[in-house]
Protein backbone atom coordinates (compact mmCIF):
# COMPACT_ATOMS: atom_id res chain seq x y z
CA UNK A 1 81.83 101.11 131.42
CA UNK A 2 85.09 101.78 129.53
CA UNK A 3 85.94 104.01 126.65
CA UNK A 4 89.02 103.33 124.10
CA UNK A 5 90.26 106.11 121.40
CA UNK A 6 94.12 106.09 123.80
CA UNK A 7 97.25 104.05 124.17
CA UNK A 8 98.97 103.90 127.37
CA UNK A 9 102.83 102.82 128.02
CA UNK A 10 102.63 99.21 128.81
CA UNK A 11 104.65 95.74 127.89
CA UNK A 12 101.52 93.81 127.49
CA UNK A 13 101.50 92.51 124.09
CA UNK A 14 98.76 90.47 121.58
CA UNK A 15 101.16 88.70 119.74
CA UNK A 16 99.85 84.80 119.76
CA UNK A 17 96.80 86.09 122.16
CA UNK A 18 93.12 85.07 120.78
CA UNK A 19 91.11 87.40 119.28
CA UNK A 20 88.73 89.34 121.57
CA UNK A 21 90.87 88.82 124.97
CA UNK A 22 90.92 90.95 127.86
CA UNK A 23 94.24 91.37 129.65
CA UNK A 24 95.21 92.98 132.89
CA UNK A 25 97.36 96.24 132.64
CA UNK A 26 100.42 97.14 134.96
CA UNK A 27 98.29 100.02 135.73
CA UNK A 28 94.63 99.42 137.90
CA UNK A 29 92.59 101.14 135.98
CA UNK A 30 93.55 100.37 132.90
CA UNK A 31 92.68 96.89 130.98
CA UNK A 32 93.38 95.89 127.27
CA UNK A 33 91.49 93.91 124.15
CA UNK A 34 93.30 92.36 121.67
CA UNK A 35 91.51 92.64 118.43
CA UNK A 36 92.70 91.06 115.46
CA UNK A 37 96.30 91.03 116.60
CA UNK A 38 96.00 94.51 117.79
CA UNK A 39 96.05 95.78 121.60
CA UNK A 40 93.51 98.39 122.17
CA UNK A 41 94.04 100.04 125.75
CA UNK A 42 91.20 101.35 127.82
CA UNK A 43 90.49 103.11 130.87
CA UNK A 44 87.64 102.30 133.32
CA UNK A 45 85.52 105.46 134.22
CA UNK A 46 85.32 107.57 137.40
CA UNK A 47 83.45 106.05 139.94
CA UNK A 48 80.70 108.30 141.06
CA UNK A 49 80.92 111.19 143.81
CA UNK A 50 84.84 110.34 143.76
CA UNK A 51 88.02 111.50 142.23
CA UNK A 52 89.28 108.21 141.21
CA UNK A 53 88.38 105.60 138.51
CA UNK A 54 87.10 102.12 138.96
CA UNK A 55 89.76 99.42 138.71
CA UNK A 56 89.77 96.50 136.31
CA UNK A 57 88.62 93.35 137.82
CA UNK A 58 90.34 90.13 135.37
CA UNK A 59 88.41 87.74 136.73
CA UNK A 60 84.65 89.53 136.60
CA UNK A 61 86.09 91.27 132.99
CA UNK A 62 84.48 94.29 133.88
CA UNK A 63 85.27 97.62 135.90
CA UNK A 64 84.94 97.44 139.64
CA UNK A 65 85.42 99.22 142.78
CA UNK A 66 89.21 99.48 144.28
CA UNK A 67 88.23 97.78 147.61
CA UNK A 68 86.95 94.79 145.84
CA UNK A 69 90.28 94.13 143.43
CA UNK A 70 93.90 93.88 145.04
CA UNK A 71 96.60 95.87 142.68
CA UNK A 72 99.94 96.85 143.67
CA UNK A 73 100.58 98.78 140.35
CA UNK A 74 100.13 102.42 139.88
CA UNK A 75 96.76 104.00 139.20
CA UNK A 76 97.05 105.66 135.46
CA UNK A 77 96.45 109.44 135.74
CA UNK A 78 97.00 109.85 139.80
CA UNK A 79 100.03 109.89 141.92
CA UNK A 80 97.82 108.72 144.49
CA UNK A 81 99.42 105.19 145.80
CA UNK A 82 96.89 102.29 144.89
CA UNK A 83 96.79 101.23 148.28
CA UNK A 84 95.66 104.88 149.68
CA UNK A 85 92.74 104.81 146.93
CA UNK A 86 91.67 101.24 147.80
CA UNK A 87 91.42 102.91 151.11
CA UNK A 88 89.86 105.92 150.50
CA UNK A 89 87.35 104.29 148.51
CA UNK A 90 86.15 101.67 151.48
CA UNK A 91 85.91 104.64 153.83
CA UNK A 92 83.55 106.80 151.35
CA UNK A 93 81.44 103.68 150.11
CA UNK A 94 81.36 101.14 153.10
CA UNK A 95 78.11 99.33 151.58
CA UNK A 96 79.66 98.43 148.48
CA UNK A 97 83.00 97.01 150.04
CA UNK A 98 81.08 95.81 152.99
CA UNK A 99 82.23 92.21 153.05
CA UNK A 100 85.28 92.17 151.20
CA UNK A 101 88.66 90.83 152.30
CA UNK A 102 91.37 89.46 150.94
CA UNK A 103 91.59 85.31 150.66
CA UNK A 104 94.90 84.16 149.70
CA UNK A 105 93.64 80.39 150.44
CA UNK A 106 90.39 80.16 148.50
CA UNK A 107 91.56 79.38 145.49
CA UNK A 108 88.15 78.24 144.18
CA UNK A 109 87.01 82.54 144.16
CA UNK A 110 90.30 83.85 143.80
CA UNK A 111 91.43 84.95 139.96
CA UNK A 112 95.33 86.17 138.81
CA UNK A 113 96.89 87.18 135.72
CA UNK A 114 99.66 88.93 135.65
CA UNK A 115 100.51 88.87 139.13
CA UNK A 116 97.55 91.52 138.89
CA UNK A 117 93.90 91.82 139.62
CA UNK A 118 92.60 89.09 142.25
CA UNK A 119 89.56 89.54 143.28
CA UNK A 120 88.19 89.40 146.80
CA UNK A 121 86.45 86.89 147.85
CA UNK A 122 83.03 88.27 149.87
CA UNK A 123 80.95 87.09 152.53
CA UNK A 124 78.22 84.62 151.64
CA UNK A 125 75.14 85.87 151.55
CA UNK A 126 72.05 83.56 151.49
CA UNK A 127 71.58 82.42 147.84
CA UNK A 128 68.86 84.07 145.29
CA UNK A 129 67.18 80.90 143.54
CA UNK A 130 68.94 80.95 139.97
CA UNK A 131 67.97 78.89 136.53
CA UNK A 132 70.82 76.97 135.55
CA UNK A 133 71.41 76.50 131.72
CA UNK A 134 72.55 73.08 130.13
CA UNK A 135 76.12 72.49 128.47
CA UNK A 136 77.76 70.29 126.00
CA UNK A 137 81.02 68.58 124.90
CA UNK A 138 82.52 70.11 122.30
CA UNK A 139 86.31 70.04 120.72
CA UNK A 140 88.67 72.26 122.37
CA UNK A 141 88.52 75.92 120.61
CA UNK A 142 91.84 77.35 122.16
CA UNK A 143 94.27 74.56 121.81
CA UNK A 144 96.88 77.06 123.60
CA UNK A 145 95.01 77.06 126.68
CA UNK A 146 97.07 75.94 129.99
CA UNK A 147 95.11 75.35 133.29
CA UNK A 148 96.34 78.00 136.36
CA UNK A 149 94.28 75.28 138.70
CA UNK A 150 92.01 73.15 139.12
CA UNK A 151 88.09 74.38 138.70
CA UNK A 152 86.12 75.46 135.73
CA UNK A 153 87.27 78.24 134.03
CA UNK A 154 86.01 80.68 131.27
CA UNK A 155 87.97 80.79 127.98
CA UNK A 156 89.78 83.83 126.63
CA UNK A 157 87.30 84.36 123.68
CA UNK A 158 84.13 83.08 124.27
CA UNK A 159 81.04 83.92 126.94
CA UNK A 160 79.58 80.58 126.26
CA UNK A 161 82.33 78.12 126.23
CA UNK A 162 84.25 76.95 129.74
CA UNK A 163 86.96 74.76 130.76
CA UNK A 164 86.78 71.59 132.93
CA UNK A 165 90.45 71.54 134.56
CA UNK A 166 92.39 68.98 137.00
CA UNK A 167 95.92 71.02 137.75
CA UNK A 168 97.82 73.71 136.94
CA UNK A 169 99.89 73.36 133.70
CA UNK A 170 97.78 71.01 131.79
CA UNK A 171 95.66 71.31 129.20
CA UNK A 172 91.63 71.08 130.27
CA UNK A 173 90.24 67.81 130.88
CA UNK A 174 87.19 68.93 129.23
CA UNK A 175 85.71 71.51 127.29
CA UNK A 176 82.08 72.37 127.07
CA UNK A 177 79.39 75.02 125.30
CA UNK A 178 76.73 76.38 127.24
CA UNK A 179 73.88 76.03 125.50
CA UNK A 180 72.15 79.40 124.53
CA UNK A 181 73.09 80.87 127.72
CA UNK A 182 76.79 81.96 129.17
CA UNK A 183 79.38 80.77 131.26
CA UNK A 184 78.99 82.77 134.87
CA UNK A 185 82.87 83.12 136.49
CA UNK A 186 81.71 83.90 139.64
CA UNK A 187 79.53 80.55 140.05
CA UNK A 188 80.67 78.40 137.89
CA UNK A 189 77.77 77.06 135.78
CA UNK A 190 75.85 78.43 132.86
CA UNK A 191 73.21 80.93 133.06
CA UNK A 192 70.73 82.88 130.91
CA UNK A 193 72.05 85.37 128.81
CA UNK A 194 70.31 88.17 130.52
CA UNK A 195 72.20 87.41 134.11
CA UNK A 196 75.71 86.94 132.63
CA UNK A 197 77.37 90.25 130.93
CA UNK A 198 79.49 89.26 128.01
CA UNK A 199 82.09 91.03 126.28
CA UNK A 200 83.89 88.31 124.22
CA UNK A 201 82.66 86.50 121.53
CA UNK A 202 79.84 83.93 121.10
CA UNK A 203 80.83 80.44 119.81
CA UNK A 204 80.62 78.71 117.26
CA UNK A 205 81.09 82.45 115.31
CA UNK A 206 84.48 83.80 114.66
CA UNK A 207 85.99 85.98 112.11
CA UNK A 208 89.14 85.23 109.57
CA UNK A 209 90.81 88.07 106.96
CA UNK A 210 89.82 87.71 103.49
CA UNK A 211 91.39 89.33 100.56
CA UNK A 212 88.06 91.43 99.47
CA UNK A 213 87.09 94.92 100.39
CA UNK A 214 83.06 95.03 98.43
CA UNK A 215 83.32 98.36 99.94
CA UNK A 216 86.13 100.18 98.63
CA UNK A 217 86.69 101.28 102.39
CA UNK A 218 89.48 103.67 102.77
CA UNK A 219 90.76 104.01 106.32
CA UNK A 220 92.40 107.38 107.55
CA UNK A 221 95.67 107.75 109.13
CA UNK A 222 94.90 110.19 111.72
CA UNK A 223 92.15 108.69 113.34
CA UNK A 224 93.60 105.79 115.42
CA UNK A 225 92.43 102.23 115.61
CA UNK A 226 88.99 101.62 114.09
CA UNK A 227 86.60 98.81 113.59
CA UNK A 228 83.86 99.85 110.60
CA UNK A 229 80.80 97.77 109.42
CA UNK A 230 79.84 97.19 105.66
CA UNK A 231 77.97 99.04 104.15
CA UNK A 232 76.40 96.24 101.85
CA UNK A 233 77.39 92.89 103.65
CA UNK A 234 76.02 91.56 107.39
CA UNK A 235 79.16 89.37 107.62
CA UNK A 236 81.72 91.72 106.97
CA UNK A 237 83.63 94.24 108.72
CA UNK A 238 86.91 96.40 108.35
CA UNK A 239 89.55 96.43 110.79
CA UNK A 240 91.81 100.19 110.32
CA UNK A 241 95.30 100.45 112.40
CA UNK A 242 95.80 104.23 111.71
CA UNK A 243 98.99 103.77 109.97
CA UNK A 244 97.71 102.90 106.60
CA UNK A 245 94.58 103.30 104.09
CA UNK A 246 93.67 99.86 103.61
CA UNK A 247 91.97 98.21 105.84
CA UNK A 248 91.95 94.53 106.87
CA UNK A 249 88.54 92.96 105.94
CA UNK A 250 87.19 90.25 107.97
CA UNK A 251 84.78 87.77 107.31
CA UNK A 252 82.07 86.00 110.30
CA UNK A 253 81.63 82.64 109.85
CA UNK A 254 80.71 79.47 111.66
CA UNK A 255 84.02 77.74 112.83
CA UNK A 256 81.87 74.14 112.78
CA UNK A 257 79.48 74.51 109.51
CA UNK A 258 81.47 77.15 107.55
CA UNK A 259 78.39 79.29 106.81
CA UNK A 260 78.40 82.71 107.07
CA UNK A 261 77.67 84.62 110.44
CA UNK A 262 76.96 88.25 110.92
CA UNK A 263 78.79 91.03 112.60
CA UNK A 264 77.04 92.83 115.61
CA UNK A 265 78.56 96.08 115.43
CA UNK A 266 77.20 97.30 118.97
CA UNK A 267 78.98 94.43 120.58
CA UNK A 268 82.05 94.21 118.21
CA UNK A 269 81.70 90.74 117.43
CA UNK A 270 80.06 87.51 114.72
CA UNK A 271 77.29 86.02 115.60
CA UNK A 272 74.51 84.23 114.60
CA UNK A 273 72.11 85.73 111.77
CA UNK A 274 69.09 84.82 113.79
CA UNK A 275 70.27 86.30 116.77
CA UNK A 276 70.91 90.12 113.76
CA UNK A 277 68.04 92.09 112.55
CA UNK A 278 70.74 93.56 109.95
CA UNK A 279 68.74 94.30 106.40
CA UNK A 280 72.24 94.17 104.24
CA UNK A 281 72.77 91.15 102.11
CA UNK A 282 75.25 88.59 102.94
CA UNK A 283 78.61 88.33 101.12
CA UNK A 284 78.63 84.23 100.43
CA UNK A 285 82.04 83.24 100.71
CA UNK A 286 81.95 79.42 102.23
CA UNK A 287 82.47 77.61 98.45
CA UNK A 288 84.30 80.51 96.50
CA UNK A 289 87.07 81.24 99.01
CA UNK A 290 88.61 78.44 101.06
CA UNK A 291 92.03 78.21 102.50
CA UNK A 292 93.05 74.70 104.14
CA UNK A 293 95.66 73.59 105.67
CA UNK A 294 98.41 70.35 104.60
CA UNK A 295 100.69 67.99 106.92
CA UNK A 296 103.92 68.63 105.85
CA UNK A 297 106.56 65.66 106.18
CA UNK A 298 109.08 68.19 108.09
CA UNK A 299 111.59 64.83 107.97
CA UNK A 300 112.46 65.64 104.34
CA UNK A 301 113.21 69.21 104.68
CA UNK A 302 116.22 69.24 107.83
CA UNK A 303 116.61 73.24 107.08
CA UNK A 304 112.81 74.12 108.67
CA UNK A 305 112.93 74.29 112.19
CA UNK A 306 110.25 72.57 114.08
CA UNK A 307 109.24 72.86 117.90
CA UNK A 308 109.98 70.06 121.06
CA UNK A 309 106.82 68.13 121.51
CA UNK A 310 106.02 66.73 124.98
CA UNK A 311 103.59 64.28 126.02
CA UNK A 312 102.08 66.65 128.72
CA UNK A 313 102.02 70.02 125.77
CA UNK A 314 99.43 70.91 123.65
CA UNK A 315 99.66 74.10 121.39
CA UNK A 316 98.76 75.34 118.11
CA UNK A 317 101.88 77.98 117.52
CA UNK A 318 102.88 80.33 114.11
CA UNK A 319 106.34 79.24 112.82
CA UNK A 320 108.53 82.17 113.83
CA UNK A 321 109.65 82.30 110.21
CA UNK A 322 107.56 81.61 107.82
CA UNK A 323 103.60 83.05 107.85
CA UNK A 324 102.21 80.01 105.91
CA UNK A 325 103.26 77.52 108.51
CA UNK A 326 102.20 76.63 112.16
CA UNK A 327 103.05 74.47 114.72
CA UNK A 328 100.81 71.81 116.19
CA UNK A 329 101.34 69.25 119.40
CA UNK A 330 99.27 67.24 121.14
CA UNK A 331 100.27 65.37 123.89
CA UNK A 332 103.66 64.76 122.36
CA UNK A 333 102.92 63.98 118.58
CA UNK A 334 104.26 67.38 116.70
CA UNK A 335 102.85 68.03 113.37
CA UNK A 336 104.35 71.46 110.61
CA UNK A 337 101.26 72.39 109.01
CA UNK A 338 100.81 74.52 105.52
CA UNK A 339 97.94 76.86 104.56
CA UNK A 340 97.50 76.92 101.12
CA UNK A 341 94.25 78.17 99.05
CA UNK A 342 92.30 76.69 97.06
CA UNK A 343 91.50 79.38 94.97
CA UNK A 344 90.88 79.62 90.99
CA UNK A 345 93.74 82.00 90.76
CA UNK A 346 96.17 78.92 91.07
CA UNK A 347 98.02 80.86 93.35
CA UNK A 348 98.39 78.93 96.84
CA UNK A 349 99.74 81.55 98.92
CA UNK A 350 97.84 81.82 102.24
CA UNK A 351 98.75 83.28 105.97
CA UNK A 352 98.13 81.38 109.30
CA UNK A 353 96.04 83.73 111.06
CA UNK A 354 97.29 83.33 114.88
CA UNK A 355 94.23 84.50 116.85
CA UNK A 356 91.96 82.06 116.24
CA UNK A 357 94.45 79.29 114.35
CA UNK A 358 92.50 79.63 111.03
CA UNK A 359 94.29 79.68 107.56
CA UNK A 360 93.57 83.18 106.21
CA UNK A 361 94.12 85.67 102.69
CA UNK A 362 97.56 86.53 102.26
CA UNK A 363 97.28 90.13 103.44
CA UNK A 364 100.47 91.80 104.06
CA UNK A 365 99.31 92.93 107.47
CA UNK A 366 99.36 88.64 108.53
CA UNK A 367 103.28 88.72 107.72
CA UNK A 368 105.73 91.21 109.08
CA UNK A 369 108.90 91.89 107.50
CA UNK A 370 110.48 89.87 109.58
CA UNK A 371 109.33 86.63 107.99
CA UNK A 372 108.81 85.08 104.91
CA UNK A 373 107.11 82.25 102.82
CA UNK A 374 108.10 79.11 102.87
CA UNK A 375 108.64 78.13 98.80
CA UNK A 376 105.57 76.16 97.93
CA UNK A 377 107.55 74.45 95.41
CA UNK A 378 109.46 72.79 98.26
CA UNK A 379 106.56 72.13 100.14
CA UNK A 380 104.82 70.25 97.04
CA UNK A 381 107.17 67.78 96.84
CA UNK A 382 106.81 66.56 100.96
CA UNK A 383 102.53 67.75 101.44
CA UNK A 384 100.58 64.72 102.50
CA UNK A 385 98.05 65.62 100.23
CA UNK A 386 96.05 65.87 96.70
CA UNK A 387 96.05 69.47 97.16
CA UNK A 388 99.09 70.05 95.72
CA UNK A 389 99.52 69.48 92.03
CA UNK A 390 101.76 70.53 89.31
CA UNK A 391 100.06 73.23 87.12
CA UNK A 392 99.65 71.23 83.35
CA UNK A 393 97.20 71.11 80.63
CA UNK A 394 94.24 68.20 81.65
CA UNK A 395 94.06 65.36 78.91
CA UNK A 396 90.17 66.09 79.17
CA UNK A 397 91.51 69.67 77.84
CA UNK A 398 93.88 69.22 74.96
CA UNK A 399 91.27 66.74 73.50
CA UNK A 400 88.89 69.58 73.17
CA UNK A 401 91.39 71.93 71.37
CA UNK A 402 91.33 71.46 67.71
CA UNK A 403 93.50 73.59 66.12
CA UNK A 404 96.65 73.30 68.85
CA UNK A 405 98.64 70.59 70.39
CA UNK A 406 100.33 70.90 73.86
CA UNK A 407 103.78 69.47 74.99
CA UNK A 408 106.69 70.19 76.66
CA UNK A 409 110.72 69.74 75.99
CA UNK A 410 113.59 69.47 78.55
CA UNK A 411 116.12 72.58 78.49
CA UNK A 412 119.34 72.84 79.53
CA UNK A 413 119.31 76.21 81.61
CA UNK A 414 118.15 76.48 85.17
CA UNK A 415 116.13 79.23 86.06
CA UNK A 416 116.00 80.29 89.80
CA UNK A 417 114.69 79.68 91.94
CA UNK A 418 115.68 76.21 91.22
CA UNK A 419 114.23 73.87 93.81
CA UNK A 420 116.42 70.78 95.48
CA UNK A 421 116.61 67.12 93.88
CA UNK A 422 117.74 64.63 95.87
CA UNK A 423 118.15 60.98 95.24
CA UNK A 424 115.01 60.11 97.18
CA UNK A 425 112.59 62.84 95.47
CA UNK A 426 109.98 62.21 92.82
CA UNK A 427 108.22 65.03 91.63
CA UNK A 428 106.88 67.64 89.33
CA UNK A 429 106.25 71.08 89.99
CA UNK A 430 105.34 74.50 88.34
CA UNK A 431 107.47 77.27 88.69
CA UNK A 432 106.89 79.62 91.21
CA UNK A 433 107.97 82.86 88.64
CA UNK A 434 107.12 81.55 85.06
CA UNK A 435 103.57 79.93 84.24
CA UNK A 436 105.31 78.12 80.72
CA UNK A 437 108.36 76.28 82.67
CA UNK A 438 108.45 73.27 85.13
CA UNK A 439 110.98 71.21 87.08
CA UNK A 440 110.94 67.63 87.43
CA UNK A 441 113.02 65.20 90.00
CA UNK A 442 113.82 61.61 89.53
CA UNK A 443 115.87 60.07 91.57
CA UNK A 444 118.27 63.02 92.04
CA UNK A 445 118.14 64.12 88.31
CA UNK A 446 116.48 67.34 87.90
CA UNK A 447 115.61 68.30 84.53
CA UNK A 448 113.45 71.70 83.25
């Protein structure tokens, strides 16, 4: 229905949007996906026996005809008016419009984002008898979501996943998982997979960066956004923005178990493995590569900004400074989260990865150069948590060594960066440039 390989001049921006998210486009005919961070830009098809495209319907997420969606943007690629196609289009294909009109009070069928794409409502038709699917309760995948009113409603990433919701500007009362079947916008309930037309993702299964590439991938820079599959692995796949030879690799997993997923290449998204027939091996990375994330007492460090919490808010939010912190408030208790690995390299670094709230590889296409990272050595001294600890030779260790004897002495020297001590702190930390040197705070004293 839609093909991609073009950009078009628009304001619509990814930038804290989940991953796999269709957005409406200033332009009718035109619709955007936000993959990994990235907006890709599409344009719906002609429509047949007609010189005009389809439009982009937001609420259906798929290509329609003009008399069925209301836009008052331009049509990209025409200086025909929207309205005069919309017209046009009812005149040459009466059957297919036959029944539409605009309802500006039926809320329940009417669908806007962007002050773009509402759908008409139609004429009811007698029903066609329909198998209804089960659902669950599960935890809320999208923390950022905010009810537009009251209904069930689909969420932004996944086919089977919906939203119970009581009024506008809350957060869902509810959130539940149809069970292998999708969520169908039009009547609100699940169905089987075969009646519902998906073109998000499939939940539990989502994808997160890692800091591998098994295929030595090298992406060009004159081919434009790509997404390419492994050659070796089911679970990976390679993300290429055209404006540099390494590509991002990504890694499927299962958001509730950990395990690994696989990546459907056809429908650009993880799934499950018994849903692949993919022959390739899979890359295990659930116990050698984990990155977590720590409370952080924000209280002891005044200098990091933090975010007002209401009772009535709920959001999981990137610090606009630093890439390995995040925001997170629910119904008016703020936390300042960390991500940190837990790697063997001792090296703690790790990204928040916005689109789907995970703690990800520290890839330098996570953190612009407009931000930094926080100093871990700060962070040490206020993390609610065993994860942090200073970097120094086990007991267990030096009783094993026979011919050597480990120990350290205080200098007089400070070596920068040299880390705050105030009379309240009581710590010991590595430094973050030298593996042989460490600071430690008592009470305001800091010695190295």
């Amino acid at each position: 229905f839609f093909s991609g390989a073009f950009s078009v001049d628009s304001e619509v921006s990814c930038i804290g949007q989940a991953d796999g998210v269709f957005l409406a486009s200033r332009y009718c005919n035109i619709f955007h996906r936000c993959v990994s961070g990235s907006r890709r830009d599409f344009r719906c098809p002609r429509a047949t026996n007609t010189p005009y495209d389809l439009w982009w319907n937001q609420q259906t997420q798929q290509c329609d005809w003009p008399c069925r969606i209301q836009c008052s943007g331009s049509v990209y690629g025409t200086s025909t008016s929207s309205q005069q196609v919309r017209t046009e289009n009812a005149l040459l294909f009466s059957n297919e419009c036959a029944g539409y009109q605009v309802n500006f009070h039926a809320h329940a069928n009417t669908g806007i984002l962007n002050s773009q794409a509402m759908a008409y409502s139609s004429i009811s038709h007698e029903p066609e008898p329909t198998r209804l699917a089960m659902s669950k309760l599960i935890e809320n995948p999208d923390p950022n979501f905010i009810c537009t009113q009251a209904g069930k409603f689909p969420t932004r990433r996944y086919c089977n996943v919906y939203y119970e919701c009581s009024d506008a500007g809350l957060a869902p009362l509810q959130t539940y998982e149809c069970v292998d079947s999708f969520f169908d916008r039009s009547q609100g309930v699940c169905m089987p997979k075969d009646q519902v037309p998906c073109l998000g993702g499939i939940f539990p299964y989502d994808s997160v960066p890692i800091d591998r590439n098994p295929d030595s991938l090298q992406c060009s820079t004159n081919s434009g956004f790509q997404l390419h599959t492994s050659r070796q692995f089911c679970n990976i796949y390679y993300l290429c923005d055209g404006t540099q030879t390494t590509p991002t690799t990504f890694r499927c997993f299962d958001r509730q178990t950990q395990q690994e997923g696989i990546y459907d290449p056809f429908a650009e998204r993880c799934d499950s493995r018994r849903n692949s027939n993919c022959q390739n091996a899979i890359l295990n990375l659930s116990h050698t590569q984990l990155y977590r994330s720590v409370s952080i007492d924000h209280r002891r460090l005044p200098d990091l900004s933090i975010l007002p919490c209401k009772y009535d808010q709920q959001y999981v939010i990137e610090h606009e400074q630093y890439c390995n912190l995040y925001h997170v408030c629910k119904q008016g208790n703020y936390h300042l989260f960390a991500c940190i690995s837990n790697g063997e390299d001792n090296q703690p670094t790790s990204y928040f990865y916005q689109p789907n709230g995970q703690c990800a590889a520290p890839l330098p296409t996570l953190c612009p150069r407009t931000k930094s990272v926080f100093s871990y050595g700060r962070l040490l001294a206020t993390a609610n948590s065993e994860i942090f600890q200073p970097f120094i030779m086990p007991e267990q260790q030096q009783q094993h060594q026979q011919h050597y004897n480990y120990g350290s002495i205080p200098i007089q020297e400070r070596v920068e960066p040299i880390p705050k001590c105030r009379s309240t702190d009581n710590y010991i930390i590595s430094h973050e440039r030298y593996c042989n040197l460490f600071y430690g705070c008592k009470e305001g004293e800091l010695i190295l």
